[in-house]
C-alpha atoms as a PDB file:
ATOM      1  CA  UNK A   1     132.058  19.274   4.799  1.00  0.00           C
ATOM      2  CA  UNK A   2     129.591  19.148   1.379  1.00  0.00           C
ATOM      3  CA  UNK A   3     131.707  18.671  -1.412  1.00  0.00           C
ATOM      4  CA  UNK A   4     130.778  19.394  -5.079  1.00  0.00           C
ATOM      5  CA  UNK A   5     133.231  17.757  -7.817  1.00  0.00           C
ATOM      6  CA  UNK A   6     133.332  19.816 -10.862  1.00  0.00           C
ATOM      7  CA  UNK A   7     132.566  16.800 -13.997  1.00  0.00           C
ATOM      8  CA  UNK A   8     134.536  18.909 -16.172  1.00  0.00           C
ATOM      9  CA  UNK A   9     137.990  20.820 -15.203  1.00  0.00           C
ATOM     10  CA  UNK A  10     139.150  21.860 -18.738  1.00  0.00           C
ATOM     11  CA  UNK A  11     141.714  24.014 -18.035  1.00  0.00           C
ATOM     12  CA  UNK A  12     143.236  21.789 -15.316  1.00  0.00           C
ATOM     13  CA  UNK A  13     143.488  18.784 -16.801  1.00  0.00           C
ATOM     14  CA  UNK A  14     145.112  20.674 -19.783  1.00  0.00           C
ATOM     15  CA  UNK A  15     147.915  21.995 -17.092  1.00  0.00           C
ATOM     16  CA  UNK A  16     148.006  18.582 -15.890  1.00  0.00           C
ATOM     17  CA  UNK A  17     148.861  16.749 -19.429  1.00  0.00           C
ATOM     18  CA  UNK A  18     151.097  19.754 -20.305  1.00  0.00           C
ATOM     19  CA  UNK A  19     153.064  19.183 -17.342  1.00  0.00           C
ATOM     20  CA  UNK A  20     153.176  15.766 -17.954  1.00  0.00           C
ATOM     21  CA  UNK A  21     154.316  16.006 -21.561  1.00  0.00           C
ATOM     22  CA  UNK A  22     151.175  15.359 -23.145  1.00  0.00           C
ATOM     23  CA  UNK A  23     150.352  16.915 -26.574  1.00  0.00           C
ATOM     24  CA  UNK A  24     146.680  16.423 -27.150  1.00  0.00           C
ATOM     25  CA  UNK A  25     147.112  16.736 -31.140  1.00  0.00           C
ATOM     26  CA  UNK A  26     147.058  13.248 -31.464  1.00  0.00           C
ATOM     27  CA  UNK A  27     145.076  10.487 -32.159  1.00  0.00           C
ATOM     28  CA  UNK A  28     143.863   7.935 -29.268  1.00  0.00           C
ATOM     29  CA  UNK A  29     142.414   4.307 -29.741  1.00  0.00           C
ATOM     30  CA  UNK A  30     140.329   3.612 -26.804  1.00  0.00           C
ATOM     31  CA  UNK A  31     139.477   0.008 -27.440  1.00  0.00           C
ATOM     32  CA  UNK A  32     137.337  -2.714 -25.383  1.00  0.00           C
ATOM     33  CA  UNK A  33     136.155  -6.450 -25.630  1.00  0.00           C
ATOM     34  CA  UNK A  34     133.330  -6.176 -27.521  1.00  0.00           C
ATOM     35  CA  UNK A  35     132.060  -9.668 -25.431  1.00  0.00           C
ATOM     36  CA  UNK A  36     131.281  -7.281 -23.006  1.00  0.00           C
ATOM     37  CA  UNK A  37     128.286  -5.272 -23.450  1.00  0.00           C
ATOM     38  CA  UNK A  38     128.362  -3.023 -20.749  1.00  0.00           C
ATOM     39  CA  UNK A  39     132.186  -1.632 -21.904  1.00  0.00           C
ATOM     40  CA  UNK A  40     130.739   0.232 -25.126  1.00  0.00           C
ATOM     41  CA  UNK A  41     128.889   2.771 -23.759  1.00  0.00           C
ATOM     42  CA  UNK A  42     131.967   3.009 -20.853  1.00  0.00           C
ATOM     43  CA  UNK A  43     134.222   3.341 -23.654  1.00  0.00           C
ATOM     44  CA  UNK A  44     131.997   6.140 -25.364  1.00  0.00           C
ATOM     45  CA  UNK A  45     131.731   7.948 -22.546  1.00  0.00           C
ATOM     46  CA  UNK A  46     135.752   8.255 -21.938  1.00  0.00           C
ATOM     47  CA  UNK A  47     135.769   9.068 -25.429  1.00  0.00           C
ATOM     48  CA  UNK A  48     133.953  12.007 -25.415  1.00  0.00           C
ATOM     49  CA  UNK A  49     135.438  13.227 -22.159  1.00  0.00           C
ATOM     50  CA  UNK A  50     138.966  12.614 -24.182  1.00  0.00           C
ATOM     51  CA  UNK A  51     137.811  14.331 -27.037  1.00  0.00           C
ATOM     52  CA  UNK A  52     136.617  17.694 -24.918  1.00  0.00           C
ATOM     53  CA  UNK A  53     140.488  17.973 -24.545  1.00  0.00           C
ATOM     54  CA  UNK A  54     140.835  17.738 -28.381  1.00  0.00           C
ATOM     55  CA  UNK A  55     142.508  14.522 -28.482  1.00  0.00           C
ATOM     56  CA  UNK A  56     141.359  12.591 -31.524  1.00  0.00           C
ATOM     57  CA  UNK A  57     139.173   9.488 -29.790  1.00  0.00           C
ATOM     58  CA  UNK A  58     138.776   5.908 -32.019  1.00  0.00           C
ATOM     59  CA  UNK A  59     136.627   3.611 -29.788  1.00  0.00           C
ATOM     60  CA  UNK A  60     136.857   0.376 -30.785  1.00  0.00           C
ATOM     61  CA  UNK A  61     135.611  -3.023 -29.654  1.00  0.00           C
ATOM     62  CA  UNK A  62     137.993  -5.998 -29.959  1.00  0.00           C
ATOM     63  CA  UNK A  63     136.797  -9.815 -31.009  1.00  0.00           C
ATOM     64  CA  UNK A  64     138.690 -11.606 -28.260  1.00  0.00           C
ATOM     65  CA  UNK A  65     140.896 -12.701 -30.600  1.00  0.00           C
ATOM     66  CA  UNK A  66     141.881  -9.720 -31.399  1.00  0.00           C
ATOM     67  CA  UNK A  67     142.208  -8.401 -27.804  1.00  0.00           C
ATOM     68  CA  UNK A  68     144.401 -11.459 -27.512  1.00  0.00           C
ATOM     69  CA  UNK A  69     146.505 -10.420 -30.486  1.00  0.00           C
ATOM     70  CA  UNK A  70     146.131  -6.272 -29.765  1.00  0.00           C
ATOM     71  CA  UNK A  71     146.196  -5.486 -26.666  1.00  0.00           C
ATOM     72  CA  UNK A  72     148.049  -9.042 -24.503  1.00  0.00           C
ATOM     73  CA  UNK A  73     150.256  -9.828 -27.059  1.00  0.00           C
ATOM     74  CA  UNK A  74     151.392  -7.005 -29.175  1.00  0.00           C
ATOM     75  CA  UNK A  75     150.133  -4.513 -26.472  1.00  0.00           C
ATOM     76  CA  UNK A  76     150.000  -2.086 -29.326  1.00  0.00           C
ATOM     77  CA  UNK A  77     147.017   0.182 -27.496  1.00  0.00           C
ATOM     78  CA  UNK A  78     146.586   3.310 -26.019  1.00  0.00           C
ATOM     79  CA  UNK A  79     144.368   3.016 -23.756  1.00  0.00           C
ATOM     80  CA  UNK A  80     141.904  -0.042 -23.121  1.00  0.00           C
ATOM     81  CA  UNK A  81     138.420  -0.588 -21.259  1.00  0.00           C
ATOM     82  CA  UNK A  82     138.957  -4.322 -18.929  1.00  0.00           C
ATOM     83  CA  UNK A  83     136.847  -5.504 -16.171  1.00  0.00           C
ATOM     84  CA  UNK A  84     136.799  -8.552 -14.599  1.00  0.00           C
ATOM     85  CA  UNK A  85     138.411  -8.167 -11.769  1.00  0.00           C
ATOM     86  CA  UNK A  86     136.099  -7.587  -9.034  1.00  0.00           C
ATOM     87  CA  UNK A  87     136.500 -10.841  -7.185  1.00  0.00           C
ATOM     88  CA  UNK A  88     138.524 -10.944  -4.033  1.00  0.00           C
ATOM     89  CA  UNK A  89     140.427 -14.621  -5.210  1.00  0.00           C
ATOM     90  CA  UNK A  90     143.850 -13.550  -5.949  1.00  0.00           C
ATOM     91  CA  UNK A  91     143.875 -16.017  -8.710  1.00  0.00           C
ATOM     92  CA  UNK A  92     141.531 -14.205 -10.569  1.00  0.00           C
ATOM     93  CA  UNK A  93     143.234 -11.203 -10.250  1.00  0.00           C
ATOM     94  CA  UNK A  94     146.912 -11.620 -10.511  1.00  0.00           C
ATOM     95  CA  UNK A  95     146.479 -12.259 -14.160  1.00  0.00           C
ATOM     96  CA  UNK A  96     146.176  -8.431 -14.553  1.00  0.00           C
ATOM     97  CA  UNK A  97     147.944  -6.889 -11.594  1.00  0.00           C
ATOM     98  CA  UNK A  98     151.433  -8.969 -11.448  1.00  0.00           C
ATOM     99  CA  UNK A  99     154.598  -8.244 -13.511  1.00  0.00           C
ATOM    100  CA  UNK A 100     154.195 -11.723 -15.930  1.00  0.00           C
ATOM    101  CA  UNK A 101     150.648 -11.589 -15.809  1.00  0.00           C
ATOM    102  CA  UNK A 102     149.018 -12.950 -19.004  1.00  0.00           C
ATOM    103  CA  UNK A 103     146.274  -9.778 -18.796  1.00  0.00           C
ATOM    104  CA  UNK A 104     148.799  -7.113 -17.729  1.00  0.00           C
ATOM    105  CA  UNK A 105     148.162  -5.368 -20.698  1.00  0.00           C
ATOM    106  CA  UNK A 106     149.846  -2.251 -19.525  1.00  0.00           C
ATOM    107  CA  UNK A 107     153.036  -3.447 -18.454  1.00  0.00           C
ATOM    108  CA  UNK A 108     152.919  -2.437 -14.755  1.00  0.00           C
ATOM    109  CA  UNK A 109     155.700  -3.542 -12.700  1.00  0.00           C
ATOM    110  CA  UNK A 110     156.132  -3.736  -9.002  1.00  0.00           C
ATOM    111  CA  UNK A 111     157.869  -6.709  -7.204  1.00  0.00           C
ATOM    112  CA  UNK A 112     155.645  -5.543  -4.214  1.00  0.00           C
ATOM    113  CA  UNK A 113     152.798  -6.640  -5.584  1.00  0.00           C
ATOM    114  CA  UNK A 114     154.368  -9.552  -7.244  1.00  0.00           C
ATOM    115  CA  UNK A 115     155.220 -11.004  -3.654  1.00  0.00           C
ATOM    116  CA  UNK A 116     151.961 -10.332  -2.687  1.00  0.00           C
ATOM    117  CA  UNK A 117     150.405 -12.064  -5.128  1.00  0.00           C
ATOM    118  CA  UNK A 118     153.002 -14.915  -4.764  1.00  0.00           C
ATOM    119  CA  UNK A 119     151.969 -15.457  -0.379  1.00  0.00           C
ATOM    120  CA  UNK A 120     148.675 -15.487  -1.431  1.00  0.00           C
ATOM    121  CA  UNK A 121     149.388 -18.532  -3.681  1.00  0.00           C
ATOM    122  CA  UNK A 122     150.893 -19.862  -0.816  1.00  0.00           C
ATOM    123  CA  UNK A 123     148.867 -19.042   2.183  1.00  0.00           C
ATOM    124  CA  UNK A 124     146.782 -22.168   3.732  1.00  0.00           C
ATOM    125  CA  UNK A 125     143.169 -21.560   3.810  1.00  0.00           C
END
């Protein structure tokens, strides 16, 4: 069966946030490493997108000092651009995906995962 995705569902995703409890008069700070080229124009383009819904969009791009500071530290962000994390070593990627994780920037939580994470670190290869 052909498929053809609408880009833009206005009216949807305004259902969807308002049934979520999601005012849209607000401002957003979309920010991203600025080390990282190729997140800019990423960042941009979820800006805009954002912005069609009349949220208020700040794209900014972080020293990684101030990422460190921001976003792992303080975790004072909205939402945030990473990469990264496209190799299968689980070493590389637990930093983001497990509840103590250094890069977790988000705060996610799930002890599944942790344990996961945790027999990988233990598994003989």
């Amino acid at each position: 069966m052909d498929e053809n995705a609408r880009l833009d569902d206005l009216p949807r995703a305004r259902e969807l946030l308002s049934e979520a409890g999601v005012g849209t008069d607000r401002r957003l700070r979309l920010f991203y490493m600025d080390m990282f080229h190729g997140h800019k124009p990423l960042a941009e383009i979820v800006g805009r997108h954002l912005e069609k819904l009349d949220f208020d969009v700040v794209v900014d791009g972080l020293s990684a000092q101030d990422w460190a500071k921001t976003v792992r530290e303080e975790r004072d962000i909205d939402l945030i651009i990473q990469g990264g994390s496209m190799s299968p070593d689980p070493e590389i990627t637990r930093t983001k995906y497990t509840t103590e994780g250094k890069n977790n920037a988000s705060g996610h939580q799930n002890s599944d995962v942790d344990e996961a994470y945790e027999a990988a670190r233990q598994a003989i290869t």
